[in-house]
Protein backbone atom coordinates (compact mmCIF):
# COMPACT_ATOMS: atom_id res chain seq x y z
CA UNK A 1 0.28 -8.81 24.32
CA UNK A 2 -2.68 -9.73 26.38
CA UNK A 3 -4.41 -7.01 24.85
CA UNK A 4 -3.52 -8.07 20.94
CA UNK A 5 -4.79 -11.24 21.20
CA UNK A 6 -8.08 -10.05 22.82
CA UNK A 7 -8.33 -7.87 19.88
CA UNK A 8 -7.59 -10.69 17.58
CA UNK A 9 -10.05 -12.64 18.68
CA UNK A 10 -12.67 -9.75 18.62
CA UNK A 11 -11.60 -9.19 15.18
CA UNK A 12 -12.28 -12.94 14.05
CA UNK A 13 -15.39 -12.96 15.92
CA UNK A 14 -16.59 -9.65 14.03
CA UNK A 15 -15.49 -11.31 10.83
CA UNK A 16 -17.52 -14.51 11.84
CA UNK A 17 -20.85 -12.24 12.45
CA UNK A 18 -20.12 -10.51 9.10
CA UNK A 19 -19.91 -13.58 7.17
CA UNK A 20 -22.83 -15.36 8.71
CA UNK A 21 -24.87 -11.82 7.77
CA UNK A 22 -23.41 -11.91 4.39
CA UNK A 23 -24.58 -15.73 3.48
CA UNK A 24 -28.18 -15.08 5.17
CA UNK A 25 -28.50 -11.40 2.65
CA UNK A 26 -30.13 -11.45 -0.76
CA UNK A 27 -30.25 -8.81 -2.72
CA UNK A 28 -33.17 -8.01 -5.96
CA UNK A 29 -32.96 -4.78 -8.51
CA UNK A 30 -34.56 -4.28 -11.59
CA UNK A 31 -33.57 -2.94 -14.67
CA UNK A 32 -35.74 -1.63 -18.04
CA UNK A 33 -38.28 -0.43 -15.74
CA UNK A 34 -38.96 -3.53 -14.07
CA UNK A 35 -39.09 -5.53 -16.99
CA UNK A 36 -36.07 -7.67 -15.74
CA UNK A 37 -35.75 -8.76 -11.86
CA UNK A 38 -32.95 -10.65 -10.67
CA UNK A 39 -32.48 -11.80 -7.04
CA UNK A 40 -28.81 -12.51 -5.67
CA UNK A 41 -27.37 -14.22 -2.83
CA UNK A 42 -25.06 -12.50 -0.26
CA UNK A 43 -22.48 -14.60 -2.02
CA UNK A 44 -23.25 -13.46 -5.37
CA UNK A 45 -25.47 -16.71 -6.43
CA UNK A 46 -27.50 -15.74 -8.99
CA UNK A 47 -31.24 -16.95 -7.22
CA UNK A 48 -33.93 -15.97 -9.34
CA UNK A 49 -34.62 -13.80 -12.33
CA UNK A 50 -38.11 -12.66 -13.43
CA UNK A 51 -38.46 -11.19 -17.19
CA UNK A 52 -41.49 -8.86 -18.60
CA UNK A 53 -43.05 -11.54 -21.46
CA UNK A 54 -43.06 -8.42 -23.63
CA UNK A 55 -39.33 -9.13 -24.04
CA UNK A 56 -39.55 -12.77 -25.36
CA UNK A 57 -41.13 -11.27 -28.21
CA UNK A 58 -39.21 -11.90 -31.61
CA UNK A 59 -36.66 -8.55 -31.99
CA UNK A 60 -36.07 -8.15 -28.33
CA UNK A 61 -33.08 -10.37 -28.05
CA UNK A 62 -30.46 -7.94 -27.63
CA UNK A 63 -32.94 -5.81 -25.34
CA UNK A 64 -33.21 -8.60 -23.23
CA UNK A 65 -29.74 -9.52 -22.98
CA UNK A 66 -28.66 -5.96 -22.00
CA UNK A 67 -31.29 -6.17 -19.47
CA UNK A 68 -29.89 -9.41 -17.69
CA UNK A 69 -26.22 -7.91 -17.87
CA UNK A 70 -27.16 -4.91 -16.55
CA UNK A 71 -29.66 -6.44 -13.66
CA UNK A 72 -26.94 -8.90 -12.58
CA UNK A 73 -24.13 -6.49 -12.35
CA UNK A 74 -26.81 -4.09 -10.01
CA UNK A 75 -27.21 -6.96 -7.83
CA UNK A 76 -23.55 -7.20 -7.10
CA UNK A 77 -22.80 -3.75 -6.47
CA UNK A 78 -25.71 -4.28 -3.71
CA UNK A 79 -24.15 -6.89 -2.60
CA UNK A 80 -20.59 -4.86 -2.27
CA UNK A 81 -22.27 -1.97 -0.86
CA UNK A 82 -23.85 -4.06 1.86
CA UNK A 83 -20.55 -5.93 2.71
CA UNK A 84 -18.24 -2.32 2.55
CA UNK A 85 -21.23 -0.58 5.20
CA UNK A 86 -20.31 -4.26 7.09
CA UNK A 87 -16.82 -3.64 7.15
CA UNK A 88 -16.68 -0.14 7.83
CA UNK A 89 -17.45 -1.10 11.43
CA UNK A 90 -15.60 -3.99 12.00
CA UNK A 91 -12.50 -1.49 13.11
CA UNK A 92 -14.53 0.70 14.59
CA UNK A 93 -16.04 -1.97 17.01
CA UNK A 94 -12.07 -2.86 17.80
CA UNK A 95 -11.54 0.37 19.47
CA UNK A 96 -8.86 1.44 17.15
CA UNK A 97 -8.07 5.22 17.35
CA UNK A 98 -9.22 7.27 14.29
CA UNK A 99 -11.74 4.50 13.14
């Protein structure tokens, strides 16, 4: 039992270390070349977003918008990736067999 709890409270302090990496990483893609940047938060706050003045020209509305979406939604899967390679050694750090 002695050992469980040690390895709960490995586990939570792990977790604690993950989530204090997490709210300190920020993320930034690009999308159309470079002619939208976003940069995201560890939590998935939106912090910044940078667009080409070429596409606040009259026409490129729907370019622009398609931009955004697809700038945002890169930021988050950074943001995922980065918090699955965290996770993929908390149990490894427990000393769990097979992990």
């Amino acid at each position: 039992m002695a050992n469980l709890n040690k390895l709960l409270k490995q586990a939570q302090k792990m977790q604690e270390q993950i989530q204090q990496e997490m709210d300190a990483l920020q993320v930034e893609t690009t999308a159309g070349g470079g002619m939208v940047t976003v940069r995201m938060s560890g939590q998935k706050q939106l912090l910044s977003v940078t667009i080409d003045p070429s596409l606040l020209a009259p026409g490129e509305k729907d370019m622009l918008e398609d931009l955004l979406v697809a700038a945002v939604n890169q930021a988050a899967q950074k943001v995922d990736e980065a918090l699955q390679s965290k996770m993929g050694g908390l149990g490894g750090g427990l000393g769990f067999p097979g992990m």
